[in-house]
PDB file of N, CA and C in Angstrom:
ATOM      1  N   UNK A   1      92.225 103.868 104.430  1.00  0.00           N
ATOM      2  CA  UNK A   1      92.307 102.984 103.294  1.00  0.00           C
ATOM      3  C   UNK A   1      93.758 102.768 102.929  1.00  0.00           C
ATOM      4  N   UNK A   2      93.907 101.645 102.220  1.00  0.00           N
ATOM      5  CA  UNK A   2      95.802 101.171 101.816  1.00  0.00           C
ATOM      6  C   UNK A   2      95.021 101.306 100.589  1.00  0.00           C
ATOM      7  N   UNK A   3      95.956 101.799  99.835  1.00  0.00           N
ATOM      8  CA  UNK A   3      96.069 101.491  97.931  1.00  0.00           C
ATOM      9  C   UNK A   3      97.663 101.262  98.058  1.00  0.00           C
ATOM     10  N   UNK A   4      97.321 100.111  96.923  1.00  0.00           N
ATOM     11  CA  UNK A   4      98.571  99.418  96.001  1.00  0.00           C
ATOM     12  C   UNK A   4      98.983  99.720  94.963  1.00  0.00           C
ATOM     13  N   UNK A   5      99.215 100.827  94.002  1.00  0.00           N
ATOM     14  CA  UNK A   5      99.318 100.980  93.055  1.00  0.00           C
ATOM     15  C   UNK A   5     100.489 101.030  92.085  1.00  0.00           C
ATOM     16  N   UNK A   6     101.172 100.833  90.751  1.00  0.00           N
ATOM     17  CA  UNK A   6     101.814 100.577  90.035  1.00  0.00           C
ATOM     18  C   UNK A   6     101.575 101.371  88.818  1.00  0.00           C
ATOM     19  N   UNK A   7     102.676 102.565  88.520  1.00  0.00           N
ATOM     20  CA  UNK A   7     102.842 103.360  87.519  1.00  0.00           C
ATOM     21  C   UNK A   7     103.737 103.298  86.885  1.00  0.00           C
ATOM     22  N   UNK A   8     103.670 103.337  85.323  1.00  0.00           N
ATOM     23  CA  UNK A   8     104.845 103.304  84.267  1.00  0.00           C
ATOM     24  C   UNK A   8     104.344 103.203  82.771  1.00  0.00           C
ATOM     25  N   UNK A   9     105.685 104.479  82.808  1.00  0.00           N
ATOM     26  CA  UNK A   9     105.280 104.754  81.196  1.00  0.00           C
ATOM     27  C   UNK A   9     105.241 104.232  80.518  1.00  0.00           C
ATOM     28  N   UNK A  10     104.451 103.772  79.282  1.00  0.00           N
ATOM     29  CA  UNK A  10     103.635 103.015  78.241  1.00  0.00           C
ATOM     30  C   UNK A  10     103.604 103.697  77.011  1.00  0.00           C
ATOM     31  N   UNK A  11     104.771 103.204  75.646  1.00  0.00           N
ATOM     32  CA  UNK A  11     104.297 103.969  74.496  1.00  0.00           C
ATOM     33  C   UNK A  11     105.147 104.720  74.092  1.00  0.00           C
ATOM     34  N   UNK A  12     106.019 104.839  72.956  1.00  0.00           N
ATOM     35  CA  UNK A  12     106.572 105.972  72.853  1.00  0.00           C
ATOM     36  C   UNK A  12     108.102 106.145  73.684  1.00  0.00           C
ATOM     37  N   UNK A  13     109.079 106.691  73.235  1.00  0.00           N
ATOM     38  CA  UNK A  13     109.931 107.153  73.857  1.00  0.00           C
ATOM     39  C   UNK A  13     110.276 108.074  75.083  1.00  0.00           C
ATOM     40  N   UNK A  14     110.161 107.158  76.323  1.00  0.00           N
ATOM     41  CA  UNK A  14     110.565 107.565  77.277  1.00  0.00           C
ATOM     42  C   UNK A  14     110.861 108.396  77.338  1.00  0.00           C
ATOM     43  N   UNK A  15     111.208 110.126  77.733  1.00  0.00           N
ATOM     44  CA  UNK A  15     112.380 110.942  78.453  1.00  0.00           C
ATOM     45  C   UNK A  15     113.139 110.474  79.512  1.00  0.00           C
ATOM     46  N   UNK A  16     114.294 109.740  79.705  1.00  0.00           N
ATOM     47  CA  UNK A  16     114.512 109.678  81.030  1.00  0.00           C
ATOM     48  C   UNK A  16     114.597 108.117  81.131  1.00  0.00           C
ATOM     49  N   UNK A  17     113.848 107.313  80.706  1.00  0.00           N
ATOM     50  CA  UNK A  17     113.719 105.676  80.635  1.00  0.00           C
ATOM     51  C   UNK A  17     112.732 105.736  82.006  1.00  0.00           C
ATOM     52  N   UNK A  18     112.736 104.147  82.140  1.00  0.00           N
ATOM     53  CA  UNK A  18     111.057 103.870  82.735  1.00  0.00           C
ATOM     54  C   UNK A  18     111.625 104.427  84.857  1.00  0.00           C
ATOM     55  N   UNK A  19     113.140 104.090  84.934  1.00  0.00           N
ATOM     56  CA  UNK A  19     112.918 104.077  86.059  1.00  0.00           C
ATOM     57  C   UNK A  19     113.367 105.590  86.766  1.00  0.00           C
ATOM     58  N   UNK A  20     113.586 106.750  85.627  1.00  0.00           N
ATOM     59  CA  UNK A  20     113.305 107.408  86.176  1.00  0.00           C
ATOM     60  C   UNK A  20     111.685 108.315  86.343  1.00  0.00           C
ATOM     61  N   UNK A  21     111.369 107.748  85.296  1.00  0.00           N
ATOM     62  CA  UNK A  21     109.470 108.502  85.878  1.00  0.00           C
ATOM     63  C   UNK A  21     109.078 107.736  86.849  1.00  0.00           C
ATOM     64  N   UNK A  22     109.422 106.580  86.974  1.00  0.00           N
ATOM     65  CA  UNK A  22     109.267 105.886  88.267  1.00  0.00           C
ATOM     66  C   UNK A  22     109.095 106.191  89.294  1.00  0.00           C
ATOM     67  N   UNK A  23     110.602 107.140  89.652  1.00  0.00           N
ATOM     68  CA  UNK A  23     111.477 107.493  90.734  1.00  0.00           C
ATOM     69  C   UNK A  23     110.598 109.055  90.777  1.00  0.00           C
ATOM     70  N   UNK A  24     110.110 109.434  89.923  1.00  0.00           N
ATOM     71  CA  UNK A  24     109.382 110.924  89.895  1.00  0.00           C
ATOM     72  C   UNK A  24     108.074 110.499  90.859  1.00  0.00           C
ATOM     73  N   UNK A  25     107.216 109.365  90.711  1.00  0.00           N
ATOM     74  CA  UNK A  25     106.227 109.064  90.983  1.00  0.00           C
ATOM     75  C   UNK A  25     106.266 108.620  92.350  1.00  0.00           C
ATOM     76  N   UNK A  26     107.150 107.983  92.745  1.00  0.00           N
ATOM     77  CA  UNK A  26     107.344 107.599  93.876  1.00  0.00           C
ATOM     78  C   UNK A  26     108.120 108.717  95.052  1.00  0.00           C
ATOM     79  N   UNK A  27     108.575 109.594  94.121  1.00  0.00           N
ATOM     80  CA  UNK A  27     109.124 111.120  95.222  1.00  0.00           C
ATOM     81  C   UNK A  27     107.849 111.749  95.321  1.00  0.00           C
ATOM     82  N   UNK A  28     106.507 111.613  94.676  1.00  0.00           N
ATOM     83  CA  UNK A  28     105.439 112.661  95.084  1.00  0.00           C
ATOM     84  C   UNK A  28     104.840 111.836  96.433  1.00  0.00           C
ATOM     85  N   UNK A  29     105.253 110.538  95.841  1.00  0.00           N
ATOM     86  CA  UNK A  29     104.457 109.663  97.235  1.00  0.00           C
ATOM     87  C   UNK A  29     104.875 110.082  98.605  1.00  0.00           C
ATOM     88  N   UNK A  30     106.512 109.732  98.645  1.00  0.00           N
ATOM     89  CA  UNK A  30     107.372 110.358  99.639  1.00  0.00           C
ATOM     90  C   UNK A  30     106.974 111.235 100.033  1.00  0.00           C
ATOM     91  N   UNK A  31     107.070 112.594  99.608  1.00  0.00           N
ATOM     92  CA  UNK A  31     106.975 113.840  99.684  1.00  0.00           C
ATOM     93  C   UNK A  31     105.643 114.477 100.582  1.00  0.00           C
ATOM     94  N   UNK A  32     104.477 113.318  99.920  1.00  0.00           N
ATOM     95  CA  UNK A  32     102.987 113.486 100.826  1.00  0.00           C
ATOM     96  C   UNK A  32     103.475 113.224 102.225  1.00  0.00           C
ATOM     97  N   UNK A  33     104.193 113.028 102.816  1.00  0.00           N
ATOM     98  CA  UNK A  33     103.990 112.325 103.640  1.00  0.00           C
ATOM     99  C   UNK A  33     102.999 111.450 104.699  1.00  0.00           C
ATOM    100  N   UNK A  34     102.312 110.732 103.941  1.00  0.00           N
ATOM    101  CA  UNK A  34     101.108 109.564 104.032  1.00  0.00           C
ATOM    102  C   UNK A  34     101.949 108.500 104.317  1.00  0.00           C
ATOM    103  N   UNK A  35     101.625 107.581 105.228  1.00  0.00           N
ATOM    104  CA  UNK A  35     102.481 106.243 105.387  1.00  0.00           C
ATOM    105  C   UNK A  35     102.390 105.559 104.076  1.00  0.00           C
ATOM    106  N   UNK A  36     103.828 104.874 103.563  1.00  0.00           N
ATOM    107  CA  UNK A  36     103.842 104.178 102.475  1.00  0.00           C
ATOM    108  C   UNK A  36     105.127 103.549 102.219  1.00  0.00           C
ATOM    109  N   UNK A  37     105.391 102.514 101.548  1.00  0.00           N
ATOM    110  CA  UNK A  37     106.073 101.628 101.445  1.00  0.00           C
ATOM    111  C   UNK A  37     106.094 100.986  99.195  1.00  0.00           C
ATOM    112  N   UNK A  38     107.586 100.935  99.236  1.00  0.00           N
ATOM    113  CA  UNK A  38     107.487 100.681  97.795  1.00  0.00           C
ATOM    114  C   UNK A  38     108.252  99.066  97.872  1.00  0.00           C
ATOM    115  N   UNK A  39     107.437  98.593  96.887  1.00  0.00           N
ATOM    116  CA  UNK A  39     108.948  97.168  96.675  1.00  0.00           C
ATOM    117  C   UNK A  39     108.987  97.027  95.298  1.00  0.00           C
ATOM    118  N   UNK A  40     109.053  95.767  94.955  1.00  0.00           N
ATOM    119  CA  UNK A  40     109.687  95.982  93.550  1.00  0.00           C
ATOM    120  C   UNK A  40     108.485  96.001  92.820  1.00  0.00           C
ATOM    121  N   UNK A  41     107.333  95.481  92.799  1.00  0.00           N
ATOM    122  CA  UNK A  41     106.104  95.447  91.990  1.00  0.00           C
ATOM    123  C   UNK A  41     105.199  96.634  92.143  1.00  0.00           C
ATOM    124  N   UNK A  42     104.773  97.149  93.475  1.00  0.00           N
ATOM    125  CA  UNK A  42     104.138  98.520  93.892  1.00  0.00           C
ATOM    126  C   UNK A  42     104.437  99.447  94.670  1.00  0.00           C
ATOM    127  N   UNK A  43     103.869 100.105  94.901  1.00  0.00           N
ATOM    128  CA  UNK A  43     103.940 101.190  95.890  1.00  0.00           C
ATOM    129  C   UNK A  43     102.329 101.169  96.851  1.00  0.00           C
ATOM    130  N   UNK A  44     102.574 101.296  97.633  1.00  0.00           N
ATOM    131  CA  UNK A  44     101.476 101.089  99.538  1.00  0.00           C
ATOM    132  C   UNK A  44     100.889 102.342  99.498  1.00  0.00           C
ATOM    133  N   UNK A  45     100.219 102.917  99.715  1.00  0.00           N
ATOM    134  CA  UNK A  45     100.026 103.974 100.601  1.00  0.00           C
ATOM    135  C   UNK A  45      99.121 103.987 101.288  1.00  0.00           C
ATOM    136  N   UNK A  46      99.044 104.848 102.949  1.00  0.00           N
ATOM    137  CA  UNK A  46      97.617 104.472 103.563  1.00  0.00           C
ATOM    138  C   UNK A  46      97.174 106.342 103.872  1.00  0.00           C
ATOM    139  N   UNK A  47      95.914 106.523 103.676  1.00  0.00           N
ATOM    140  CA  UNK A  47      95.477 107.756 104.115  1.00  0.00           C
ATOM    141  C   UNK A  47      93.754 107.884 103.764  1.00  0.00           C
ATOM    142  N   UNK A  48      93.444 108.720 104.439  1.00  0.00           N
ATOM    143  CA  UNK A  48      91.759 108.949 103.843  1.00  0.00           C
ATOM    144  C   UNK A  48      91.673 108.954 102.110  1.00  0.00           C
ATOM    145  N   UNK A  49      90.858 108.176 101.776  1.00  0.00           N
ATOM    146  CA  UNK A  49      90.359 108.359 100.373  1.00  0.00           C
ATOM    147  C   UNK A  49      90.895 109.501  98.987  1.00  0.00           C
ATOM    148  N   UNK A  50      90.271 110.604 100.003  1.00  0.00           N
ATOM    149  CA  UNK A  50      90.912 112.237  99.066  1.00  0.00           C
ATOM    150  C   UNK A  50      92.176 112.735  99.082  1.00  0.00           C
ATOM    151  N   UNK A  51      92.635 112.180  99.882  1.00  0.00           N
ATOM    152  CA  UNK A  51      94.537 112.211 100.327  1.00  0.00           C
ATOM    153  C   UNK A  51      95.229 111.082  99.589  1.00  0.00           C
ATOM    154  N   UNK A  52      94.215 109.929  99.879  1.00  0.00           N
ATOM    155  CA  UNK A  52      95.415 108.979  98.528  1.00  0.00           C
ATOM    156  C   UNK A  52      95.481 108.968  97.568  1.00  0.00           C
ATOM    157  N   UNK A  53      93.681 109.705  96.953  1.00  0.00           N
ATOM    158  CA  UNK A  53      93.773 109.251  95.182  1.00  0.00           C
ATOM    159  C   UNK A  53      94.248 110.641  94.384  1.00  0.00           C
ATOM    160  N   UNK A  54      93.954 111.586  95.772  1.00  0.00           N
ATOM    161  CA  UNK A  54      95.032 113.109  95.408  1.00  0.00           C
ATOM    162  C   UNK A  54      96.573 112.684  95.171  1.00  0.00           C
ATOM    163  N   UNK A  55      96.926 112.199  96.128  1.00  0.00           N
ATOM    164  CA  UNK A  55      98.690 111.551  95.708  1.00  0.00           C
ATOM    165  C   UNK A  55      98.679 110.750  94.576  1.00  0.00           C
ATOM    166  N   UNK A  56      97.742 109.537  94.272  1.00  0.00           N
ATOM    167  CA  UNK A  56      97.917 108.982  92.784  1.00  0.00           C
ATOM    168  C   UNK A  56      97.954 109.448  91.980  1.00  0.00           C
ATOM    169  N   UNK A  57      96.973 110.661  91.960  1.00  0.00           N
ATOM    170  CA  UNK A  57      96.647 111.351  90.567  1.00  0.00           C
ATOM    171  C   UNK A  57      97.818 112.156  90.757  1.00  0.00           C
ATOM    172  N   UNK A  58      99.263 112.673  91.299  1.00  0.00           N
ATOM    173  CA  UNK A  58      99.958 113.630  91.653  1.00  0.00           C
ATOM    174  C   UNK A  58     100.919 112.529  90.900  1.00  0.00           C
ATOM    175  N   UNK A  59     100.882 111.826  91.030  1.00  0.00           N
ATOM    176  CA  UNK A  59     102.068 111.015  90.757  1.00  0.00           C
ATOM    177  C   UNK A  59     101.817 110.325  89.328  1.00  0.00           C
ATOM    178  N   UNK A  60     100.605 110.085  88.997  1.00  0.00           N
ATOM    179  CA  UNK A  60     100.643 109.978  87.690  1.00  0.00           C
ATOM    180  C   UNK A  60     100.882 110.787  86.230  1.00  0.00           C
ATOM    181  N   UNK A  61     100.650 112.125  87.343  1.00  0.00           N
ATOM    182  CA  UNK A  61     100.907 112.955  86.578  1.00  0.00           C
ATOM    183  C   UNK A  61     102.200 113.740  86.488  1.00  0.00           C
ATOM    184  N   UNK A  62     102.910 113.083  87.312  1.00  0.00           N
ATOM    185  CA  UNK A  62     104.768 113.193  87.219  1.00  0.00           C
ATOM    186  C   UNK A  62     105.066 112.268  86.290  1.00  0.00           C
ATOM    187  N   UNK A  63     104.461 111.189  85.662  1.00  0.00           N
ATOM    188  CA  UNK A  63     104.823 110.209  84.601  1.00  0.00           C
ATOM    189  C   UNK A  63     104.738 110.882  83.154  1.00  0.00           C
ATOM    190  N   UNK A  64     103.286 111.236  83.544  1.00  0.00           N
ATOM    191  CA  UNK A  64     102.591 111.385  82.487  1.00  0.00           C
ATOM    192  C   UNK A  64     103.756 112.856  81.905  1.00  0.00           C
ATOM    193  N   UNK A  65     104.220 113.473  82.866  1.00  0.00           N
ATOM    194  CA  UNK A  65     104.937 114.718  82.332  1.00  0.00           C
ATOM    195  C   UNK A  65     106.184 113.912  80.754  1.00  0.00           C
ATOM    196  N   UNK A  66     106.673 113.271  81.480  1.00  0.00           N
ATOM    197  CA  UNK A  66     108.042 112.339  80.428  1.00  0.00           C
ATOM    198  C   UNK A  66     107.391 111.094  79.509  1.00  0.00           C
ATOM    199  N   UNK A  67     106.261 110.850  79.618  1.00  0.00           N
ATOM    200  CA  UNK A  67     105.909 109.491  78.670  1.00  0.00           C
ATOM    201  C   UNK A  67     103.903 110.628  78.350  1.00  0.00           C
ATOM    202  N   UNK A  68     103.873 110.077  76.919  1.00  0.00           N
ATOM    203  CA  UNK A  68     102.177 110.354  76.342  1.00  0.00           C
ATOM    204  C   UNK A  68     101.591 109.388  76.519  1.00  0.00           C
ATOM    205  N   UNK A  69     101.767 108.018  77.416  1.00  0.00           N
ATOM    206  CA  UNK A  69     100.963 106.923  77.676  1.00  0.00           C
ATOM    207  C   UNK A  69     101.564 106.625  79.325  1.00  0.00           C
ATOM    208  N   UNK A  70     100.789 106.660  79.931  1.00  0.00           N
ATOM    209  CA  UNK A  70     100.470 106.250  81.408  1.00  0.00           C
ATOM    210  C   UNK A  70      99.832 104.791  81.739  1.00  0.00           C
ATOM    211  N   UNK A  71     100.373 103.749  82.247  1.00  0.00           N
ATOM    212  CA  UNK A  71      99.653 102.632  82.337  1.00  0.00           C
ATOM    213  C   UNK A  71      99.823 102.696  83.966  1.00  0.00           C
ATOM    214  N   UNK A  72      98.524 102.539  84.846  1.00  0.00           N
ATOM    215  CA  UNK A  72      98.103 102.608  85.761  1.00  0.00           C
ATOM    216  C   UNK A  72      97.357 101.170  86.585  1.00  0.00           C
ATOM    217  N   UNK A  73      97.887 100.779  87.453  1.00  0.00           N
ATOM    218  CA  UNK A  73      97.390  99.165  88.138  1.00  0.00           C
ATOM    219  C   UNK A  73      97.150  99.807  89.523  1.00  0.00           C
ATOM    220  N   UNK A  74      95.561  99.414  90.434  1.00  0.00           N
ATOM    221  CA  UNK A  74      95.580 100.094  91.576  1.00  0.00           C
ATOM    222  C   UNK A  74      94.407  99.411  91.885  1.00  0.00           C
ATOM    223  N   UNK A  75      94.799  98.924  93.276  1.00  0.00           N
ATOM    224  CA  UNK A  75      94.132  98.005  94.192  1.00  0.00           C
ATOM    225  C   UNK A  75      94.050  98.562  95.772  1.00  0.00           C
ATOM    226  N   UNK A  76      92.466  98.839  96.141  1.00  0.00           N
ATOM    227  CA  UNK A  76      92.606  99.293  97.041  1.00  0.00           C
ATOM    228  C   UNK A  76      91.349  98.270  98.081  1.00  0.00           C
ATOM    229  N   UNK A  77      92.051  98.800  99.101  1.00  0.00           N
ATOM    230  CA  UNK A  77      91.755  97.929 100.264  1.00  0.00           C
ATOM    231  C   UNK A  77      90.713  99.333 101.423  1.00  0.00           C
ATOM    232  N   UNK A  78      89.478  98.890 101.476  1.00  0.00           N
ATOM    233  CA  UNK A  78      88.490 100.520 101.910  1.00  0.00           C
ATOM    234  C   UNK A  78      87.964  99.830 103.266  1.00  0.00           C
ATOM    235  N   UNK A  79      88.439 100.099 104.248  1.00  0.00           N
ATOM    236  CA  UNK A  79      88.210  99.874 105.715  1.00  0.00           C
ATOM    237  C   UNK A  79      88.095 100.797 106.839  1.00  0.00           C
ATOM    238  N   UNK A  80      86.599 101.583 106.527  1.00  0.00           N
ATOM    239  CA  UNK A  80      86.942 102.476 107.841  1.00  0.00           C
ATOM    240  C   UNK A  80      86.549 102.683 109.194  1.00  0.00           C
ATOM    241  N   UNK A  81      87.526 103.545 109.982  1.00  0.00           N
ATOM    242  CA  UNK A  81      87.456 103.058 111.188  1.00  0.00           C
ATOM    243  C   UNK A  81      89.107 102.669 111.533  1.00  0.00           C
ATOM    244  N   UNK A  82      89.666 102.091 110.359  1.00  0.00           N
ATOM    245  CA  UNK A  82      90.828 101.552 110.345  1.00  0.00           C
ATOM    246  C   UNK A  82      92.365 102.630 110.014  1.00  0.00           C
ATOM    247  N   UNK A  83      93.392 102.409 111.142  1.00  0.00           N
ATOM    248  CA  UNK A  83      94.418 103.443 110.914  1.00  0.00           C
ATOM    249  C   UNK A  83      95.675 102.311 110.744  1.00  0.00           C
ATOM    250  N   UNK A  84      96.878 103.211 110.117  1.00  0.00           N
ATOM    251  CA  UNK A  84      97.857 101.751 110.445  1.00  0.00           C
ATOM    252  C   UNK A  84      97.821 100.608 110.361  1.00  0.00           C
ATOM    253  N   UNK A  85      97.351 100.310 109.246  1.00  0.00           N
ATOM    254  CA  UNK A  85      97.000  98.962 108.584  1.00  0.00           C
ATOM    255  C   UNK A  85      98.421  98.255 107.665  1.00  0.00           C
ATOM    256  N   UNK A  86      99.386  99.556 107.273  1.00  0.00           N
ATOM    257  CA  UNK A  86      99.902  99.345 106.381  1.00  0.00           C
ATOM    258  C   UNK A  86     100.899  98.287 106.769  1.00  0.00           C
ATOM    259  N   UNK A  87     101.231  98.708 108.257  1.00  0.00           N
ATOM    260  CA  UNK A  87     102.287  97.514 108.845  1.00  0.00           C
ATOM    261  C   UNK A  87     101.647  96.854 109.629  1.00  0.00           C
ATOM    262  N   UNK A  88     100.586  96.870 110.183  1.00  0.00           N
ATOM    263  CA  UNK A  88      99.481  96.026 111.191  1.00  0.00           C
ATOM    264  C   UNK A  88      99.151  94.683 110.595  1.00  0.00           C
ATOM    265  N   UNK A  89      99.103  94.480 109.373  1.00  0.00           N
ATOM    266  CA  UNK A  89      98.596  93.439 108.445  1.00  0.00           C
ATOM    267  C   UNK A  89      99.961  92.682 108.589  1.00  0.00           C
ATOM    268  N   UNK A  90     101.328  93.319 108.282  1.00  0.00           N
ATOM    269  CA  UNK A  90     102.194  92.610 108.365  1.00  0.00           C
ATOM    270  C   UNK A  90     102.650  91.676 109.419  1.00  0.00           C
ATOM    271  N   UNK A  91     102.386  92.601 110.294  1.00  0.00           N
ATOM    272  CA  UNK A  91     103.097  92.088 111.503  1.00  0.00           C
ATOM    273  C   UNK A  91     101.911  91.126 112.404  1.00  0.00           C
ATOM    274  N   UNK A  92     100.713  91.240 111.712  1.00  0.00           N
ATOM    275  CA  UNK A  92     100.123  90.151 112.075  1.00  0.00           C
ATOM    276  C   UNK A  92     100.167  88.760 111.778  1.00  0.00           C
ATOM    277  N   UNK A  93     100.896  88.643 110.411  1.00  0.00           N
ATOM    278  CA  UNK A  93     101.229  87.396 109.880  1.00  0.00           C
ATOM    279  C   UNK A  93     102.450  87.099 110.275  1.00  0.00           C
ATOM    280  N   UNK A  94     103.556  88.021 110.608  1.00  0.00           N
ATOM    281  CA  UNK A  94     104.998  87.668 110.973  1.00  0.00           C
ATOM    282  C   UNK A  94     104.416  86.784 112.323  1.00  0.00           C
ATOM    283  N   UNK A  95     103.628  87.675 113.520  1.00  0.00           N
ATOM    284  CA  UNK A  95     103.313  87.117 114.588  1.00  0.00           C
ATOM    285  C   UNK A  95     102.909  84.989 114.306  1.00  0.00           C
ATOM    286  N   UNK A  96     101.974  85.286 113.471  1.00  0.00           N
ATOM    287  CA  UNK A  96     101.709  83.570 113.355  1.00  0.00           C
ATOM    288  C   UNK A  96     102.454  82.891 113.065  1.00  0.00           C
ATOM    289  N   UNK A  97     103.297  83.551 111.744  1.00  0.00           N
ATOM    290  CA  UNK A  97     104.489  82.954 111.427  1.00  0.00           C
ATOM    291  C   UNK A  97     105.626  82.321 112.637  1.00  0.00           C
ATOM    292  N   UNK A  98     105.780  83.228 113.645  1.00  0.00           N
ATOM    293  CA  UNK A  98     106.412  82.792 114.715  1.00  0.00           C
ATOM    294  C   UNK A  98     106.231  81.692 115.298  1.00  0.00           C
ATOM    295  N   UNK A  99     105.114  81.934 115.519  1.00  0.00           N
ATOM    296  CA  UNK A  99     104.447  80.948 116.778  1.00  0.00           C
ATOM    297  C   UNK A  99     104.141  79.491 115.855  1.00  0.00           C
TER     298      UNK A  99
END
């Protein structure tokens, strides 16, 4: 499965301001090492079900440590059977794009 998800503190005075709980949330992602990819709106990740929403909930709860409001956006994509999707999707459209 790929999840898309988007974390940031909501409410209240920051510890730290928004982009470092950010940067907390996105080092637990790292750290899993699960394939994943951040840009400016989300963060990717691809792994079995209990491995990704274990890393979400890991990482929300690196937010949740510096902010008392957590606002949480998460879109997931459930295909199985399927590995390496995270850049497979891409590079399937770069391919058309080419041609």
């Amino acid at each position: 499965m790929i999840v898309a998800f988007s974390i940031s503190p909501s409410g209240g005075d920051e510890t730290g301001g928004v982009s470092e709980a950010v940067t907390a949330a996105i080092r637990v992602v790292r750290e899993s090492g699960l394939p994943n990819e951040t840009n400016a709106m989300f963060t990717n990740i691809e792994g079995e079900w209990d491995e990704v929403m274990g890393v979400v909930k890991r990482a929300v709860d690196a937010v949740a440590a510096v902010s008392p409001r957590v606002s949480l956006v998460l879109k997931a994509d459930i295909r199985a059977g399927y590995d390496g999707q995270l850049t497979a999707k891409v590079e399937r459209v770069e391919r058309l794009l080419e041609g």
